[in-house]
Protein backbone atom coordinates (compact mmCIF):
# COMPACT_ATOMS: atom_id res chain seq x y z
CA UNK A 1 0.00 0.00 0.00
CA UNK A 2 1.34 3.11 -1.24
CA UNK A 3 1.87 6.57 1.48
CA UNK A 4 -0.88 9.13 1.66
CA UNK A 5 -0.92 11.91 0.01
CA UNK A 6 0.17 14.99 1.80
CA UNK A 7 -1.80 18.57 0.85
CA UNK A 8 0.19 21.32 1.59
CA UNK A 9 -1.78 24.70 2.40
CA UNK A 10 -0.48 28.06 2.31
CA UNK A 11 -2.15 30.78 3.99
CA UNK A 12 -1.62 34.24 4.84
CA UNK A 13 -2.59 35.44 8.68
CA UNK A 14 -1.57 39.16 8.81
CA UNK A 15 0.09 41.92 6.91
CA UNK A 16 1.64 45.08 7.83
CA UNK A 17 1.42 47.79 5.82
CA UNK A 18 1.71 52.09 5.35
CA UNK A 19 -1.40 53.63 6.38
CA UNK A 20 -0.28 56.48 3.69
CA UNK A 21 0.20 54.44 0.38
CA UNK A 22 -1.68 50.56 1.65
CA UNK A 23 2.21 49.16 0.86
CA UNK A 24 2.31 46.05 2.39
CA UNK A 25 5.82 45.76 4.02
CA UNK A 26 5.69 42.39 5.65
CA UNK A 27 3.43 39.01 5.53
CA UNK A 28 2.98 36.89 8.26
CA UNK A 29 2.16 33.30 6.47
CA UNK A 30 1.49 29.72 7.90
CA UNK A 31 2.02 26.93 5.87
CA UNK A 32 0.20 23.49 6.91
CA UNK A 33 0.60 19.72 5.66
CA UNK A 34 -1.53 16.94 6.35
CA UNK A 35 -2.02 13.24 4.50
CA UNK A 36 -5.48 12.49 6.61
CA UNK A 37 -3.86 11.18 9.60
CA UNK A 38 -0.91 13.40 10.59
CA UNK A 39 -0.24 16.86 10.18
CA UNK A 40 2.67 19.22 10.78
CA UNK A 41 2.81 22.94 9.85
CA UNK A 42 5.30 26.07 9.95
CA UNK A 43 4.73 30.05 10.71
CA UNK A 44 7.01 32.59 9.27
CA UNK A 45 7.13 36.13 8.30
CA UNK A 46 8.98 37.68 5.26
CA UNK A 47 9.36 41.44 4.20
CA UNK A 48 9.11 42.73 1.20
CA UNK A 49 10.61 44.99 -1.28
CA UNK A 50 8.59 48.26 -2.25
CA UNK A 51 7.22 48.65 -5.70
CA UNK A 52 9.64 50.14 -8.11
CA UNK A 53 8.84 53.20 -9.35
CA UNK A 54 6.69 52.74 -12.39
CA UNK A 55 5.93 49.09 -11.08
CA UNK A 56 1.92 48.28 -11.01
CA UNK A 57 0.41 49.18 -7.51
CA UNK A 58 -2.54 46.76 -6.67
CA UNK A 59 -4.76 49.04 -4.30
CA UNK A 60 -4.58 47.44 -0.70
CA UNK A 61 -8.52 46.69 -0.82
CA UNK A 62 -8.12 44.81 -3.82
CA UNK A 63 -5.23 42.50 -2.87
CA UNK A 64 -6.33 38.55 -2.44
CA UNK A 65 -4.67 35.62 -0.72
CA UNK A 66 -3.59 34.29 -3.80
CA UNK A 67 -1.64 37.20 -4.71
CA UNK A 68 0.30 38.11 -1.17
CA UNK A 69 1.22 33.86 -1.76
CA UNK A 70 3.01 33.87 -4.47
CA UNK A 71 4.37 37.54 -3.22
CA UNK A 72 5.81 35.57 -0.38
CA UNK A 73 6.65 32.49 -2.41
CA UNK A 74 8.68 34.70 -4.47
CA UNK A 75 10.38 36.48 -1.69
CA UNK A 76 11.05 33.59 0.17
CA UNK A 77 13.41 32.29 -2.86
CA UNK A 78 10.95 30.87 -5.56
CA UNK A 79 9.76 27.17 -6.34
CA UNK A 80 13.23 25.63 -4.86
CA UNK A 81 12.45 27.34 -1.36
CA UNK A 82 8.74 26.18 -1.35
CA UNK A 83 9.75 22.84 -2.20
CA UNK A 84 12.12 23.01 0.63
CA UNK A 85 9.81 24.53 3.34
CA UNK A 86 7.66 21.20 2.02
CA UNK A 87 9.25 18.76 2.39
CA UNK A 88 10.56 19.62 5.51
CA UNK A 89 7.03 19.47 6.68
CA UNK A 90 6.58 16.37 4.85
CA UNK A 91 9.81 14.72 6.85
CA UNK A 92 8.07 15.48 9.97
CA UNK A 93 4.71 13.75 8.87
CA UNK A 94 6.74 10.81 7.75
CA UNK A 95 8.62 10.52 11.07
CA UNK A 96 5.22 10.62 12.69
CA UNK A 97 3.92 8.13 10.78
CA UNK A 98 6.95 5.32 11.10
CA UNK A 99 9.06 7.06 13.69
CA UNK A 100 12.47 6.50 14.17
CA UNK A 101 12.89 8.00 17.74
CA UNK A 102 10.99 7.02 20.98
CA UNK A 103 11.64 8.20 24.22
CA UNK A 104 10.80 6.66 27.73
CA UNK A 105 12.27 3.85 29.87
CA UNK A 106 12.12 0.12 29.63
CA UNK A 107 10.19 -0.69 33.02
């Protein structure tokens, strides 16, 4: 029998911004894995750059969730640094599920 299937979810919980302009200057993100049975899960936060001048400005009231993701995705280091961030998660749902540590005595 072949391992669950793990679904990683990203989501964002806060975001600071400039009162002035609605820049958002930092995310606070979780990310979460579970196959079913186990779970395991991470919290980070990330700044990020300004706009450039000239760069598109998305109004702060018109942001989504989907766009501040792939915001942090991309200022966390891309694809190879979500990958990472999953499957470290994964690692720990795979120790839980066969671990290879125990603690306790033997009486």
């Amino acid at each position: 029998m072949s391992d669950p299937v793990t679904t990683f979810t990203w989501a964002i919980n806060t975001l600071e911004r400039h009162t002035a302009d609605g820049i958002v200057y930092s995310v606070h993100y979780t990310v979460n894995a579970t196959d079913g049975t186990y779970s395991s899960g991470a919290y980070g936060s990330i700044g990020l750059e300004a706009p450039a001048e000239g760069d598109e400005v998305i109004p702060y009231d018109e942001l989504t969730e989907e766009v501040i993701i792939g915001w942090t995705q991309t200022a966390l280091g891309g694809q190879e640094k979500v990958d990472e961030i999953e499957a470290a998660l994964q690692a720990q749902i795979n120790e839980k599920r066969a671990p290879t540590k125990a603690n306790g005595v033997p009486w």
